[in-house]
Protein backbone atom coordinates (compact mmCIF):
# COMPACT_ATOMS: atom_id res chain seq x y z
CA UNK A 1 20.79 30.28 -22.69
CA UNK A 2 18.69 29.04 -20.05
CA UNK A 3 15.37 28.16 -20.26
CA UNK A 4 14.48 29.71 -16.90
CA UNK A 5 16.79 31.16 -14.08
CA UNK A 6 17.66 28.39 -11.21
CA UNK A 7 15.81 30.56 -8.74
CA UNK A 8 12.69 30.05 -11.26
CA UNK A 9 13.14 25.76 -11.25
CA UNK A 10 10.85 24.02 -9.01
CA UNK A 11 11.91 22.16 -5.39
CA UNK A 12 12.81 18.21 -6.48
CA UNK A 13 9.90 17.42 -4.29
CA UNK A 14 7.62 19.14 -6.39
CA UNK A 15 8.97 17.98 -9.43
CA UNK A 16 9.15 14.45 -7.88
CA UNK A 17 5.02 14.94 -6.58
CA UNK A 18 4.24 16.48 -10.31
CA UNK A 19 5.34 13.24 -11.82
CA UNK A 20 3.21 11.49 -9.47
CA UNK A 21 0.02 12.65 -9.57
CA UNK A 22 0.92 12.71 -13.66
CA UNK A 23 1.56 8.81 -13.37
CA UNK A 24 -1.52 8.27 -11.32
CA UNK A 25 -3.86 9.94 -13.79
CA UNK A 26 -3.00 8.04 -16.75
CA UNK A 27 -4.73 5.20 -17.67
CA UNK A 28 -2.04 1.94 -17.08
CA UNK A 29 -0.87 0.24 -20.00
CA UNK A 30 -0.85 -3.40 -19.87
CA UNK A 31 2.42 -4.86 -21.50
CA UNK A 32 2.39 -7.91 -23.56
CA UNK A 33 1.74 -10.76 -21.26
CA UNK A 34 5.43 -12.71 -22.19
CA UNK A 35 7.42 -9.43 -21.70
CA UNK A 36 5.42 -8.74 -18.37
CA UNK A 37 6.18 -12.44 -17.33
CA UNK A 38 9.95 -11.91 -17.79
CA UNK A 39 9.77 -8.91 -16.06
CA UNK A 40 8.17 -10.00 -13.19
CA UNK A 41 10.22 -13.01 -13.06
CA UNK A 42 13.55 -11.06 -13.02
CA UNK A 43 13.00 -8.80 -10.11
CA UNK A 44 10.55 -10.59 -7.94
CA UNK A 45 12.91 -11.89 -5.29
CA UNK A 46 12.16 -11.19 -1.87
CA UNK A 47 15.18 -8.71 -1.43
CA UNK A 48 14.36 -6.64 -4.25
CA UNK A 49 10.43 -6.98 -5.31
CA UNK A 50 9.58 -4.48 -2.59
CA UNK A 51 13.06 -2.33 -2.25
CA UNK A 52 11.74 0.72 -3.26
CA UNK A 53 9.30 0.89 -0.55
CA UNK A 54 11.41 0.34 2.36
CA UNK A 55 12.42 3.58 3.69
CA UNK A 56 8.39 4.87 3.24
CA UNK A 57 7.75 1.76 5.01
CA UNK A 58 10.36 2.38 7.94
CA UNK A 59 8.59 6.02 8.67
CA UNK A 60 5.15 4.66 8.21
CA UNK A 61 5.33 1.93 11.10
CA UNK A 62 8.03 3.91 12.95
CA UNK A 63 11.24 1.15 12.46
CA UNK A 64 14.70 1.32 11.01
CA UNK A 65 15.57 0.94 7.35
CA UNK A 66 16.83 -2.79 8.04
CA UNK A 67 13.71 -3.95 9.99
CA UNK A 68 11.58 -2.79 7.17
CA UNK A 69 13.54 -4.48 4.33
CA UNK A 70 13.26 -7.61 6.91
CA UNK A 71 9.57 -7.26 6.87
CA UNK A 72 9.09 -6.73 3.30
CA UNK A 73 11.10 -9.25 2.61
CA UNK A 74 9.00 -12.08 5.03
CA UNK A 75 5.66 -11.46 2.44
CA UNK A 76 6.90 -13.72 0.23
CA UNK A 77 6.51 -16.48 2.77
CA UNK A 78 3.19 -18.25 3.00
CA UNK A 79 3.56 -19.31 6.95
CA UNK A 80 3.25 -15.05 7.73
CA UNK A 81 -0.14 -14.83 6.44
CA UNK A 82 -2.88 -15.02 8.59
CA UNK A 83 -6.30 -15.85 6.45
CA UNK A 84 -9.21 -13.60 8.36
CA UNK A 85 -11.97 -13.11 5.45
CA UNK A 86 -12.33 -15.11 2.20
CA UNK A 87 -9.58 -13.01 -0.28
CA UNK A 88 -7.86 -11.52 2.40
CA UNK A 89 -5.00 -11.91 4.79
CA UNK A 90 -2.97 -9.84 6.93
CA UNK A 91 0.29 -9.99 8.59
CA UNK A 92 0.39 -8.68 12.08
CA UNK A 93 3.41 -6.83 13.46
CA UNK A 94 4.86 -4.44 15.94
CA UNK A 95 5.66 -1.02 14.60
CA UNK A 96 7.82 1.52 16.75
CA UNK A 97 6.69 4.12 19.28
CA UNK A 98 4.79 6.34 17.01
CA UNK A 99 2.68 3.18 16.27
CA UNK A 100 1.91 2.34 20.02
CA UNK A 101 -2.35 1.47 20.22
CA UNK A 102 -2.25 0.75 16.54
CA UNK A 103 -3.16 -1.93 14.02
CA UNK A 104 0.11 -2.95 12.05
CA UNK A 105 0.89 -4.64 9.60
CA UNK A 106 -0.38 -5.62 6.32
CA UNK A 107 -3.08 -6.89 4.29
CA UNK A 108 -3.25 -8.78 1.12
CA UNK A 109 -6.79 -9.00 -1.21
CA UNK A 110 -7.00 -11.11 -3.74
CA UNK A 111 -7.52 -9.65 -7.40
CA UNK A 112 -10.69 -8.35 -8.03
CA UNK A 113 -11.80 -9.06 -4.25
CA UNK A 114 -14.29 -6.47 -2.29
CA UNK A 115 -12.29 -5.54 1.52
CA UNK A 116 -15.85 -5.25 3.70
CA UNK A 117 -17.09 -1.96 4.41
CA UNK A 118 -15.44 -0.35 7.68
CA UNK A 119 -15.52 2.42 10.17
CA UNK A 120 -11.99 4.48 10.87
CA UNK A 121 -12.57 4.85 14.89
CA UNK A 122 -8.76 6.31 14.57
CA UNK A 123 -6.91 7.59 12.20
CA UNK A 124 -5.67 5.33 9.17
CA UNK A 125 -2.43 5.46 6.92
CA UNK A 126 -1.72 3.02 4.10
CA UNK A 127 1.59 2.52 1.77
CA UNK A 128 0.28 0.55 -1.32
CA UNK A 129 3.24 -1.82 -2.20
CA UNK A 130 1.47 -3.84 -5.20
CA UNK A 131 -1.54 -3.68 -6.95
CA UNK A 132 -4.20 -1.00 -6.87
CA UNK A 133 -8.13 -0.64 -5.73
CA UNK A 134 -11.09 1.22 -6.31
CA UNK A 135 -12.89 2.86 -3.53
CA UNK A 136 -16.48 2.59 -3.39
CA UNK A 137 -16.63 6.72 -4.06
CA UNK A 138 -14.85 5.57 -8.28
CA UNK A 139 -11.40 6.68 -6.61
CA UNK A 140 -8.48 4.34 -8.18
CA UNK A 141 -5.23 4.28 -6.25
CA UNK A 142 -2.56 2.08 -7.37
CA UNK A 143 1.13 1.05 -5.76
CA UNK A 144 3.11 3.10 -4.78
CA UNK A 145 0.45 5.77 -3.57
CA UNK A 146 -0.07 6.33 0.31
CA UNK A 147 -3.59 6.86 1.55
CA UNK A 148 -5.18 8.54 4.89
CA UNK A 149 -8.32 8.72 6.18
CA UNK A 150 -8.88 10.43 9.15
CA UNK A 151 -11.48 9.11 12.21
CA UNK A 152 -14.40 8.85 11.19
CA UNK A 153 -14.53 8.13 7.72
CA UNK A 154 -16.16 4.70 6.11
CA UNK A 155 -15.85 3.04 2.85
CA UNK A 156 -15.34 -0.32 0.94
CA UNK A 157 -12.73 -1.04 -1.73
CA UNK A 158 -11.95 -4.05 -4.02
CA UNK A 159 -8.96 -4.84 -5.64
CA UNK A 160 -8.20 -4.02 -8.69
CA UNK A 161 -8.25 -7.14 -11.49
CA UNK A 162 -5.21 -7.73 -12.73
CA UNK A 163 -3.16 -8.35 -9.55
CA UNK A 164 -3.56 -9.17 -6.09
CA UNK A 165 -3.44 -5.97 -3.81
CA UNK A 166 -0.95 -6.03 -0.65
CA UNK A 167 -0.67 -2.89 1.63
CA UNK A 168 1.15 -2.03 4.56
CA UNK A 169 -1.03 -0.01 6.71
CA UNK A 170 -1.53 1.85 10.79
CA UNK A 171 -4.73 2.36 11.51
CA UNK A 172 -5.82 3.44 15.13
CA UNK A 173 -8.98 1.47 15.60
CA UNK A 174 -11.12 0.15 12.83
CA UNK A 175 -14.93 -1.32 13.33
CA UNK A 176 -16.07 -3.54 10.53
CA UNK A 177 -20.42 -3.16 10.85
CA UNK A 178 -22.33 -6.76 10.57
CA UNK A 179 -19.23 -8.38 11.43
CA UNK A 180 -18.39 -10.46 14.66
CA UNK A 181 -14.81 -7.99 16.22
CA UNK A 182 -11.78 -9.91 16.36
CA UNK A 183 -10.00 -11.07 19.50
């Protein structure tokens, strides 16, 4: 016997979000720093350390499947990172039509580092690929979350401690108060 009729089960997608906002809420648990090590050391090759992400990353800057696994593969080289604040670098790129007017790329903040307080003048997505932050509002978001904020929000955010945060983000227009724009 069934514990509820097929027509009763929930859409994968919900199931799949459930899980998601189930992972997000509980507090991470740090594994033993040798076993983490090993870990880390077994998958973090350029091809695979960011796999997961790379069809979310195709839709979010508007490329195919093989340009984003190109580009997610490229952040493990040091010569694509462009240092623009102390604890933070980004990587510039072109994204596809959907992205035209937009800021692309992605942005790296060193653990525990504060990102400056800024002004959305467009519409901002984000695609968290490693790491996780705090907003200045207490909210914690950690990889594999996406994030929007619409035009005209504000707001600060430092990386979370235990990792250095990297994020691949479109943002149409962003104004950083107090400091000088950038060319």
């Amino acid at each position: 016997m069934a514990l509820w009729a097929a027509e009763d089960a929930m859409p994968a997608a919900a199931v799949a979000e459930a899980f998601t906002a189930l992972s997000l809420a509980l507090p991470p648990a740090s594994p033993p720093a040798e076993a983490r090590a090993r870990l880390l050391a077994a998958v973090a090759t350029p091809e695979t350390r960011f796999a997961p992400f790379v069809a979310r990353l195709a839709r979010l800057v508007d490329v195919a499947h093989e340009r984003a696994r190109e580009l997610l593969a490229s952040l493990a080289r040091a010569d694509v990172w462009e240092t623009v604040l102390p604890n933070v670098e980004l990587v510039h790129l072109s994204g596809g039509p959907a992205t035209a007017g937009a800021d692309v790329g992605f942005v790296r903040i060193a653990a525990g580092a504060t990102f400056p307080h800024h002004l959305h003048r467009g519409d901002e997505r984000c695609l968290i690929l490693q790491g996780g932050f705090v907003e200045d509002d207490g909210t914690v978001t950690r990889a594999g979350a996406s994030t929007y904020r619409p035009a005209g929000t504000a707001h600060t955010l430092t990386a979370l401690p235990d990792e250095d945060l990297v994020y691949a983000v479109v943002v149409f227009g962003v104004e950083f108060p107090g400091l000088p724009p950038r060319p």
